[in-house]
C-alpha atoms as a PDB file:
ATOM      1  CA  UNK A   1     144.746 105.425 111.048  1.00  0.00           C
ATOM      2  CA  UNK A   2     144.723 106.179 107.403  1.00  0.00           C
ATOM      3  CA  UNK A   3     141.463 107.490 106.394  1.00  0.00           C
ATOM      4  CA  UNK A   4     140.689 104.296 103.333  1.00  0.00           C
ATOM      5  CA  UNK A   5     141.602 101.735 106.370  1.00  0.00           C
ATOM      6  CA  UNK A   6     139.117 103.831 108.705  1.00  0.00           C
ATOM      7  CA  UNK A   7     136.349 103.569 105.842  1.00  0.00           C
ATOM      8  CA  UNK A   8     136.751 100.150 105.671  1.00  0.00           C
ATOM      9  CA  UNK A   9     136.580  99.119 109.631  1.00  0.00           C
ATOM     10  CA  UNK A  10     133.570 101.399 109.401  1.00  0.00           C
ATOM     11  CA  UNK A  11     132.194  99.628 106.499  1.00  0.00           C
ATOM     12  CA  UNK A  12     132.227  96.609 108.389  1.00  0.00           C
ATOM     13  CA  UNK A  13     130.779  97.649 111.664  1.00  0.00           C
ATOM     14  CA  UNK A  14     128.023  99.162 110.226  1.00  0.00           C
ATOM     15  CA  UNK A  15     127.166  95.734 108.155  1.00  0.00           C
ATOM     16  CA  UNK A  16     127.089  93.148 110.785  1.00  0.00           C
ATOM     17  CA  UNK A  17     125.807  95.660 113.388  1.00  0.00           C
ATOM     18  CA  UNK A  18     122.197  95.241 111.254  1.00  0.00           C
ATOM     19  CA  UNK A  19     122.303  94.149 107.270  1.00  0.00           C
ATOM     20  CA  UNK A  20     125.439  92.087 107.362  1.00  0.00           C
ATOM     21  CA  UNK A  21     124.569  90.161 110.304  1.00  0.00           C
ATOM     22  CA  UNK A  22     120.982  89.340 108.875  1.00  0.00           C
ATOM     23  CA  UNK A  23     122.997  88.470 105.886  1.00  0.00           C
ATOM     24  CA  UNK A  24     124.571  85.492 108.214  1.00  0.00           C
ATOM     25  CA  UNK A  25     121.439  84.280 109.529  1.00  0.00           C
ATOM     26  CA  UNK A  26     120.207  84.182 106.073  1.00  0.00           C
ATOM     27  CA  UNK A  27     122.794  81.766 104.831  1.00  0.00           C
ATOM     28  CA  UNK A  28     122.423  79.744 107.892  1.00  0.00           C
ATOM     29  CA  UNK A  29     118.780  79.649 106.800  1.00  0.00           C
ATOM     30  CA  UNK A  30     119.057  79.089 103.165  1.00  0.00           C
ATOM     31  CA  UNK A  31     121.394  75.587 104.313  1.00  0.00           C
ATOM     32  CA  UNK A  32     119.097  74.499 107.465  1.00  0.00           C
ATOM     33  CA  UNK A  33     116.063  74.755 104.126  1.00  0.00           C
ATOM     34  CA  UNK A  34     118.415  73.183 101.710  1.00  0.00           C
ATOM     35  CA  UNK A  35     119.231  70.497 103.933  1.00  0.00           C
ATOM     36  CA  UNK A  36     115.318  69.436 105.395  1.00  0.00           C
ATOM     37  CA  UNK A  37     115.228  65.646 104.657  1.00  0.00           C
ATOM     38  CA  UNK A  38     112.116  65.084 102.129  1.00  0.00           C
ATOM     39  CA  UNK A  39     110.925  68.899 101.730  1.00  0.00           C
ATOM     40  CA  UNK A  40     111.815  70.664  98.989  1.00  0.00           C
ATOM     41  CA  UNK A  41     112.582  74.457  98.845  1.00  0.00           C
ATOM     42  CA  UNK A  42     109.583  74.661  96.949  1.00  0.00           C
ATOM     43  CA  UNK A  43     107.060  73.003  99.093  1.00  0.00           C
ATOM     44  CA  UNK A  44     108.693  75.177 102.118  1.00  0.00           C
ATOM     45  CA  UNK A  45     106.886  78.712 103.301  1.00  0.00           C
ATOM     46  CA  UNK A  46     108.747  82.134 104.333  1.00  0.00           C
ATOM     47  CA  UNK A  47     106.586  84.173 106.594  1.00  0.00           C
ATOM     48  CA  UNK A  48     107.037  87.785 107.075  1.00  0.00           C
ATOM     49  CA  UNK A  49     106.024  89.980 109.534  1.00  0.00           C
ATOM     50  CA  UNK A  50     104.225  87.605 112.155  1.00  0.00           C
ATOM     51  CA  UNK A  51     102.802  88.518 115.160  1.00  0.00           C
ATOM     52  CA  UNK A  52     104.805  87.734 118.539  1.00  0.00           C
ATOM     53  CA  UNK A  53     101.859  87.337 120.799  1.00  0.00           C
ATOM     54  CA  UNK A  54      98.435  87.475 118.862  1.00  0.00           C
ATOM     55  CA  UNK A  55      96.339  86.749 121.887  1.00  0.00           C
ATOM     56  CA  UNK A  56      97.205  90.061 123.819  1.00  0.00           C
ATOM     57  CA  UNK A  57      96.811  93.069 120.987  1.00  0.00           C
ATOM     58  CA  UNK A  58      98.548  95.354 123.075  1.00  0.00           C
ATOM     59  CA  UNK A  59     101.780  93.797 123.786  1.00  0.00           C
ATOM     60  CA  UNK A  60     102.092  92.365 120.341  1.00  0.00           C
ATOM     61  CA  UNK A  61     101.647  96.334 119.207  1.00  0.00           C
ATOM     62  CA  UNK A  62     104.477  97.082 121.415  1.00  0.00           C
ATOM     63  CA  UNK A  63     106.962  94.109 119.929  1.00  0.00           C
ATOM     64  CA  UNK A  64     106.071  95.747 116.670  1.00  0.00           C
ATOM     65  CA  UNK A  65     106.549  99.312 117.531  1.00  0.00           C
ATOM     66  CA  UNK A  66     110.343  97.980 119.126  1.00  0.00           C
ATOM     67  CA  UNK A  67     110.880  95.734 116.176  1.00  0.00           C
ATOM     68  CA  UNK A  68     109.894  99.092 113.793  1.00  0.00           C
ATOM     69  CA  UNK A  69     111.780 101.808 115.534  1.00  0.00           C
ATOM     70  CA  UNK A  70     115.328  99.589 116.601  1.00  0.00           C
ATOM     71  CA  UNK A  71     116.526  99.003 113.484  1.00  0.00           C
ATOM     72  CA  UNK A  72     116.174 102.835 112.329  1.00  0.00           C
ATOM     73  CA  UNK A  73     118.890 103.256 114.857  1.00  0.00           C
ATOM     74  CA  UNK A  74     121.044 101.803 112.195  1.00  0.00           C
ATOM     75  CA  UNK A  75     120.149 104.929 110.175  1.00  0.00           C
ATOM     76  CA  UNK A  76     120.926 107.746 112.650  1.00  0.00           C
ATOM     77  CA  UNK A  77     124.414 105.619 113.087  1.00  0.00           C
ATOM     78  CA  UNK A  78     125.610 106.342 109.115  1.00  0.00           C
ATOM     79  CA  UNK A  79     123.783 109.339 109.261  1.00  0.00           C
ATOM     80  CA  UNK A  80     126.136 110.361 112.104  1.00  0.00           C
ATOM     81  CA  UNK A  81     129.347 109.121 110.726  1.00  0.00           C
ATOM     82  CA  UNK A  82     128.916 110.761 107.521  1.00  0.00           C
ATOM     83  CA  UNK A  83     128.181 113.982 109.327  1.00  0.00           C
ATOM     84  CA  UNK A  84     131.894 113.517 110.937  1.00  0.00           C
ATOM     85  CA  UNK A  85     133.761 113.027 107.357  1.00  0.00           C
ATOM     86  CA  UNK A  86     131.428 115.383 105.148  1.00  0.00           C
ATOM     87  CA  UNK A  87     128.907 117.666 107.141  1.00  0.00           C
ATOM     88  CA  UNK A  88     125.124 117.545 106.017  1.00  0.00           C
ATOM     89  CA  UNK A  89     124.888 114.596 106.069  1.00  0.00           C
ATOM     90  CA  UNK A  90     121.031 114.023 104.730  1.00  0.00           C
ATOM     91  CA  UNK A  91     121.713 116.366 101.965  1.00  0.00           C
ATOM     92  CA  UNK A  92     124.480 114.453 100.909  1.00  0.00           C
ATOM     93  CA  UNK A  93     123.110 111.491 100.376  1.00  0.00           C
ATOM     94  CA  UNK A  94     119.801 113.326  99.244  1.00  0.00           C
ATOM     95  CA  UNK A  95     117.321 111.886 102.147  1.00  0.00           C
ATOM     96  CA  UNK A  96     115.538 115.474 102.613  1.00  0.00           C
ATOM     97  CA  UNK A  97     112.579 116.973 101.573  1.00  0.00           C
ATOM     98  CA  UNK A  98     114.322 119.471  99.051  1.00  0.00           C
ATOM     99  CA  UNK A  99     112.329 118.201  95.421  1.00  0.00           C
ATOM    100  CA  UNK A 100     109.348 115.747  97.198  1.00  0.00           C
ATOM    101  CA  UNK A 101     107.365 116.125  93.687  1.00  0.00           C
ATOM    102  CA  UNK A 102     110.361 114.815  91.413  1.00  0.00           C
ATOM    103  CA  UNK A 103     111.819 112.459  94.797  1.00  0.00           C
ATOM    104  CA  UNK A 104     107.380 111.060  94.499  1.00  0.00           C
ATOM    105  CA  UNK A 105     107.349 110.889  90.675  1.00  0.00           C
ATOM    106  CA  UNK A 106     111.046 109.021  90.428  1.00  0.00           C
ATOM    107  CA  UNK A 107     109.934 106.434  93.190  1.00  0.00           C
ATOM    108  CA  UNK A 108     106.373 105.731  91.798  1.00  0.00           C
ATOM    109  CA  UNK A 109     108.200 104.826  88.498  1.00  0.00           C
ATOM    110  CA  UNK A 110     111.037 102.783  90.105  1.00  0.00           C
ATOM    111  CA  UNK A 111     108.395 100.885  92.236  1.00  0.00           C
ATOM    112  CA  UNK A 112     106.435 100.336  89.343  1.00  0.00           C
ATOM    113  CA  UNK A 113     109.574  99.060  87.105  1.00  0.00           C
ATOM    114  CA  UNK A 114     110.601  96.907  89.587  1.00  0.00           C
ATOM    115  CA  UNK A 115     107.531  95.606  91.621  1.00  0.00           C
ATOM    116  CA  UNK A 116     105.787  94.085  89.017  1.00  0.00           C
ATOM    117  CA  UNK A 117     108.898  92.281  86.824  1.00  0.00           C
ATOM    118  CA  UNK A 118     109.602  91.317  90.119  1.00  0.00           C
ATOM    119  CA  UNK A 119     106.393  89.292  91.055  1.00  0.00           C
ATOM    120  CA  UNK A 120     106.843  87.570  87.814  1.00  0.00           C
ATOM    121  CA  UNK A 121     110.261  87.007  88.781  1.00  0.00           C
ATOM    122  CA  UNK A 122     109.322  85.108  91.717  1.00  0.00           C
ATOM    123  CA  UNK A 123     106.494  82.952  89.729  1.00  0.00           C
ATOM    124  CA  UNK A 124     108.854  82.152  88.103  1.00  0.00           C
ATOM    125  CA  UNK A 125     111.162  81.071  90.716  1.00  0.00           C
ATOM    126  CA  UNK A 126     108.332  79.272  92.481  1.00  0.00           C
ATOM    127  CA  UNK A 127     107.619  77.364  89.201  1.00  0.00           C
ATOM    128  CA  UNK A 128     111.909  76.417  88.895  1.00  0.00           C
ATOM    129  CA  UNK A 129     111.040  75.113  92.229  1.00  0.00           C
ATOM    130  CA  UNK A 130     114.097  77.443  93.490  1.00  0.00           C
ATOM    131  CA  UNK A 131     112.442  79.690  96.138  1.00  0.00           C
ATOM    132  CA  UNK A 132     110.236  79.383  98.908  1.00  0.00           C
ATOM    133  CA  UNK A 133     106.293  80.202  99.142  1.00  0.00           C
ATOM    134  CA  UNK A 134     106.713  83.978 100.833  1.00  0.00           C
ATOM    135  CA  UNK A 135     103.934  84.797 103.018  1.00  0.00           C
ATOM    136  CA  UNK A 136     104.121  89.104 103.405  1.00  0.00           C
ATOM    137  CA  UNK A 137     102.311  89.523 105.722  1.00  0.00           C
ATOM    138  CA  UNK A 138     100.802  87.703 109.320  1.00  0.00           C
ATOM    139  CA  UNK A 139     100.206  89.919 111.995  1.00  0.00           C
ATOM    140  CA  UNK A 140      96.760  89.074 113.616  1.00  0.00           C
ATOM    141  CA  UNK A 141      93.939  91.435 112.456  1.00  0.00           C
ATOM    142  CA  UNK A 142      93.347  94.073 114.580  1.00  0.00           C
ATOM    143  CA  UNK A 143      92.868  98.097 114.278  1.00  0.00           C
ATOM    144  CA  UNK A 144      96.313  98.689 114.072  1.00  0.00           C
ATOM    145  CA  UNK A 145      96.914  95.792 111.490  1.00  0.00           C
ATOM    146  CA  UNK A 146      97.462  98.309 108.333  1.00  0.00           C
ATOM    147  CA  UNK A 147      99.157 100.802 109.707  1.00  0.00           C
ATOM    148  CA  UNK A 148     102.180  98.839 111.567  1.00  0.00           C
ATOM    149  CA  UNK A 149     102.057  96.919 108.042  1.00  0.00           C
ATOM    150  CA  UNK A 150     103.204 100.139 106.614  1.00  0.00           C
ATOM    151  CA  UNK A 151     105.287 101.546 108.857  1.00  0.00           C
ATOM    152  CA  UNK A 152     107.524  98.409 108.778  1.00  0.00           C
ATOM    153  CA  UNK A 153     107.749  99.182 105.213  1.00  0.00           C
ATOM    154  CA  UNK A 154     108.704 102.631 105.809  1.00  0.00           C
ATOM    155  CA  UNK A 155     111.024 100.924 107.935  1.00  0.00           C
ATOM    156  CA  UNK A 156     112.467  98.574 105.445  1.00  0.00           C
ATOM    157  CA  UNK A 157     113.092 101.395 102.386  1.00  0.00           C
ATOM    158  CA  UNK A 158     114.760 104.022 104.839  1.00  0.00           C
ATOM    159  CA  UNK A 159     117.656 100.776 106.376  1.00  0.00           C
ATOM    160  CA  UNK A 160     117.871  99.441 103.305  1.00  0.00           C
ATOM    161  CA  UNK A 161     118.167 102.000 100.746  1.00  0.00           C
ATOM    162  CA  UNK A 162     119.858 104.682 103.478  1.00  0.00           C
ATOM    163  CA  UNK A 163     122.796 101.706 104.095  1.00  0.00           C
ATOM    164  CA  UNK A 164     123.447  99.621 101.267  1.00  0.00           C
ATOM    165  CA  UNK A 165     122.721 102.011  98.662  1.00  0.00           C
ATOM    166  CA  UNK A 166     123.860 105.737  99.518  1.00  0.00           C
ATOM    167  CA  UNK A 167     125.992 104.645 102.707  1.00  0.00           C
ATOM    168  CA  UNK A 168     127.981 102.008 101.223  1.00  0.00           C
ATOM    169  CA  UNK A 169     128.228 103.341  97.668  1.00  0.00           C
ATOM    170  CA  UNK A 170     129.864 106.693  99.386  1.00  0.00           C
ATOM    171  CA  UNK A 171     132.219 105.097 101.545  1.00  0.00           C
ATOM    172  CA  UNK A 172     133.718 102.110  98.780  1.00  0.00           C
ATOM    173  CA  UNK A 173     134.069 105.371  96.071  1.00  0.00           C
ATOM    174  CA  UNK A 174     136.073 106.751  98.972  1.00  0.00           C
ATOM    175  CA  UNK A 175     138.301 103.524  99.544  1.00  0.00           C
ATOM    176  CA  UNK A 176     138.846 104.167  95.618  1.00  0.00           C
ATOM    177  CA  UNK A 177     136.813 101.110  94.429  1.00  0.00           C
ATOM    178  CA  UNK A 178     135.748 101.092  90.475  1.00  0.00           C
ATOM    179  CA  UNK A 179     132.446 102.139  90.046  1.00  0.00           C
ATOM    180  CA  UNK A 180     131.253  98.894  88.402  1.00  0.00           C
ATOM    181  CA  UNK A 181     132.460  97.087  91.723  1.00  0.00           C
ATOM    182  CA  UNK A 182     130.743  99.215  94.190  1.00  0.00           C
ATOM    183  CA  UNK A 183     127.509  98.565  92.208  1.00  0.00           C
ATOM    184  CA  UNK A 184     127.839  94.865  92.516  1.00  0.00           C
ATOM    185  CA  UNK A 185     128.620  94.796  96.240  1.00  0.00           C
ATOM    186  CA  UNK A 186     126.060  96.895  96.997  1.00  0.00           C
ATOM    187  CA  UNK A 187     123.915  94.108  95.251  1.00  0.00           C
ATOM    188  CA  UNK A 188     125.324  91.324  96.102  1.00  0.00           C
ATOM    189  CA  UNK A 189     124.951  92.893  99.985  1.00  0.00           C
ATOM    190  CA  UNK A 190     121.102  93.288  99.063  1.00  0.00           C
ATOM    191  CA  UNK A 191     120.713  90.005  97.740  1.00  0.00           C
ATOM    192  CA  UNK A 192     122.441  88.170 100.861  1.00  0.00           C
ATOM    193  CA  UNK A 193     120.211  89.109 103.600  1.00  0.00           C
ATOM    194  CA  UNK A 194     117.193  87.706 101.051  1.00  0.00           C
ATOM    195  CA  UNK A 195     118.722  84.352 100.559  1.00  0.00           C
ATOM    196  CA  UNK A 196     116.534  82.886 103.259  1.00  0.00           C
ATOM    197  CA  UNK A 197     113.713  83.463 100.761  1.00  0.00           C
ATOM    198  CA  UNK A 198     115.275  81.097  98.553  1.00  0.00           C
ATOM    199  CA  UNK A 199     117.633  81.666  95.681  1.00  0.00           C
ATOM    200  CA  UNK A 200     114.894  83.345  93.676  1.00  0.00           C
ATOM    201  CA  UNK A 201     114.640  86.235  96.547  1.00  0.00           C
ATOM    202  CA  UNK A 202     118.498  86.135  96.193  1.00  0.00           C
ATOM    203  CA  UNK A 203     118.453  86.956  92.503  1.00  0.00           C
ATOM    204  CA  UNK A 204     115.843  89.222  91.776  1.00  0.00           C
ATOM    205  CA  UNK A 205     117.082  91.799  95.278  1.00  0.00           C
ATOM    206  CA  UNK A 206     120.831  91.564  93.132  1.00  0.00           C
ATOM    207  CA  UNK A 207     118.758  92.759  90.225  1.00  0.00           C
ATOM    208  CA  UNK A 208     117.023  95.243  91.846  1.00  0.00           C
ATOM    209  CA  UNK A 209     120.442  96.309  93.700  1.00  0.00           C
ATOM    210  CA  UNK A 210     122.014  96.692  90.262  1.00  0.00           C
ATOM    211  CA  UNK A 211     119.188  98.854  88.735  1.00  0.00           C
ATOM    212  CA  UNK A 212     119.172 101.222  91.987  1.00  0.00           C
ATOM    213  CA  UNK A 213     122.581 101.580  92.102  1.00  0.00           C
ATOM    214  CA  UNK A 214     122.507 102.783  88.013  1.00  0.00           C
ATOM    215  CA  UNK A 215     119.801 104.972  88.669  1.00  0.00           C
ATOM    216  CA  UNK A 216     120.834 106.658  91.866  1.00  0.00           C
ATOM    217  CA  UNK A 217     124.508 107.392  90.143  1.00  0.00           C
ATOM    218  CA  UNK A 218     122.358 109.174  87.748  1.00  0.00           C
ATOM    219  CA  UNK A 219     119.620 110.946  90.666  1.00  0.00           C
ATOM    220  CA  UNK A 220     122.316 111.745  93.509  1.00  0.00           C
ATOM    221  CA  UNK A 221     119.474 111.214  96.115  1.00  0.00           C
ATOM    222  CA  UNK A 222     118.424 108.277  98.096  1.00  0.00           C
ATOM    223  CA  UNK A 223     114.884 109.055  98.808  1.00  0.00           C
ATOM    224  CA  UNK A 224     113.411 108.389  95.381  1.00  0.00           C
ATOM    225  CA  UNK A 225     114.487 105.099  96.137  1.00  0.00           C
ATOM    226  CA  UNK A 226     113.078 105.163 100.041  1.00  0.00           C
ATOM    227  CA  UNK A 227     109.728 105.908  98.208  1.00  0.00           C
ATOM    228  CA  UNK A 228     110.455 103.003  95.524  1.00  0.00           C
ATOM    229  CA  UNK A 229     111.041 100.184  98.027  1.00  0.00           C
ATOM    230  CA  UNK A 230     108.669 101.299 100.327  1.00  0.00           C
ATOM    231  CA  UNK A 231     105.841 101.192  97.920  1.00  0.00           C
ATOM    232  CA  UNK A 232     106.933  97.927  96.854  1.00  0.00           C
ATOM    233  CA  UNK A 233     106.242  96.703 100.209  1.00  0.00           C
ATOM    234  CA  UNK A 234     103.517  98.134 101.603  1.00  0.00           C
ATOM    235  CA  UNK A 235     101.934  96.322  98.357  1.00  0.00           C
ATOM    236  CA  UNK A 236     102.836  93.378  99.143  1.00  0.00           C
ATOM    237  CA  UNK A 237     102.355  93.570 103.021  1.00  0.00           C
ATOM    238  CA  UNK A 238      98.738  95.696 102.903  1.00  0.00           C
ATOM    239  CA  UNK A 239      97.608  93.985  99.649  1.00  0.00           C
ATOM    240  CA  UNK A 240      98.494  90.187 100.755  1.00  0.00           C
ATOM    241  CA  UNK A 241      97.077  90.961 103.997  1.00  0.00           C
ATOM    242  CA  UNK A 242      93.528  92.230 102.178  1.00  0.00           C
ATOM    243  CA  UNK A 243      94.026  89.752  99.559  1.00  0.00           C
ATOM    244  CA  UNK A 244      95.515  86.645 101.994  1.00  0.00           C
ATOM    245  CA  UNK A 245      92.453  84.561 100.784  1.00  0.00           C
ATOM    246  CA  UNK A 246      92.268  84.999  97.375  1.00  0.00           C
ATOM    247  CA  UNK A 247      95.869  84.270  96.612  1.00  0.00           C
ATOM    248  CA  UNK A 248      96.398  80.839  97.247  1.00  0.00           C
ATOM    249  CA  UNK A 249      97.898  80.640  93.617  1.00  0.00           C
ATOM    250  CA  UNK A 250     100.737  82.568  95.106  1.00  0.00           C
END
């Protein structure tokens, strides 16, 4: 099989084995919201991150844990295939620990640059009456509340960022796409599995797919970015979680 054709099958296994599938479900989501007889996408509410069975601590911990470690799979799969067509695989795509000052500094300021346009962004969205109220975080309070809280958003920067943003930039240069097209698939892909937030979660992940693609042409590494999204969320998980009753305005 000729090696672009190979890519591309790959391309596409990868996707709906995790991001693309979710992608699916989303858009079945955003039209089950869209089509609700006499509620709004507005007056609707997204919740993240809920607990499976609050009344027994123990076994909700373990549908966490499950729910934390699975989907990393996905990232030992394109770590793998990479290996096979380049070798070193994580210093390819720059997830190591080579420069963690610079890899720390980079992410602080892309969490920063994008983390707080992008709660105005979804104000705003609110306001336009185009997205949905998105509730972070709802796992039932107990010791290990915080700390699952941020490991899923460990979780979330190294599938993300790892897939749709070194992964998938790698293999469409290789199929010989233009550079400008890469960036907005990789968006685009980002922005899918968000629709079910509404169409202002839609947007705003494009944007933020755009801007990360930019900047890691620039970087060459993917873990500035790990760091970026994951701060991102373990602010909104851990600080809507502390802050749950205070931000009704939200």
């Amino acid at each position: 099989m000729e090696q672009k054709t190979r890519y591309g099958l790959e391309v596409w296994i990868v996707l709906f084995l995790g991001l693309g599938r979710s992608a699916v479900y989303s858009l079945l989501s955003i039209v089950e919201r869209l089509t609700r007889p006499d509620q709004p996408l507005a007056q609707q509410t997204t919740q993240l991150n809920t607990s499976t069975v609050p009344d027994r601590p123990w076994l909700d911990l373990s549908y966490q844990l499950a729910g934390m470690l699975f989907p990393l799979v996905q990232v030992l799969l394109v770590l793998y295939l990479v290996h096979l067509s380049h070798q070193q695989a994580r210093r390819l795509l720059g997830l190591d620990l080579r420069c963690p000052a610079r890899d720390l500094g980079y992410g602080l300021g892309l969490a920063a640059g994008i983390g707080i346009p992008g709660l105005g962004f979804y104000l705003a969205a609110r306001e336009l009456g185009v997205n949905t109220r998105v509730e972070p975080a709802n796992l039932a309070e107990h010791w290990w509340t915080v700390p699952v809280l941020v490991g899923l958003a460990v979780m979330n920067g190294l599938v993300e960022e790892v897939i749709v943003l070194g992964y998938l930039l790698l293999r469409l240069q290789e199929r010989g796409w233009a550079w400008w097209v890469v960036v907005v698939t990789s968006a685009l892909v980002r922005g899918s599995y968000h629709l079910y937030q509404g169409f202002g979660g839609f947007a705003g992940n494009v944007i933020m797919g755009v801007v990360f693609a930019l900047a890691y042409r620039r970087l060459g590494r993917v873990m500035p970015f790990v760091v970026a999204h994951a701060l991102i969320d373990i602010v909104a998980f851990v600080g809507y979680a502390l802050a749950r009753p205070y931000l009704t305005w939200l």
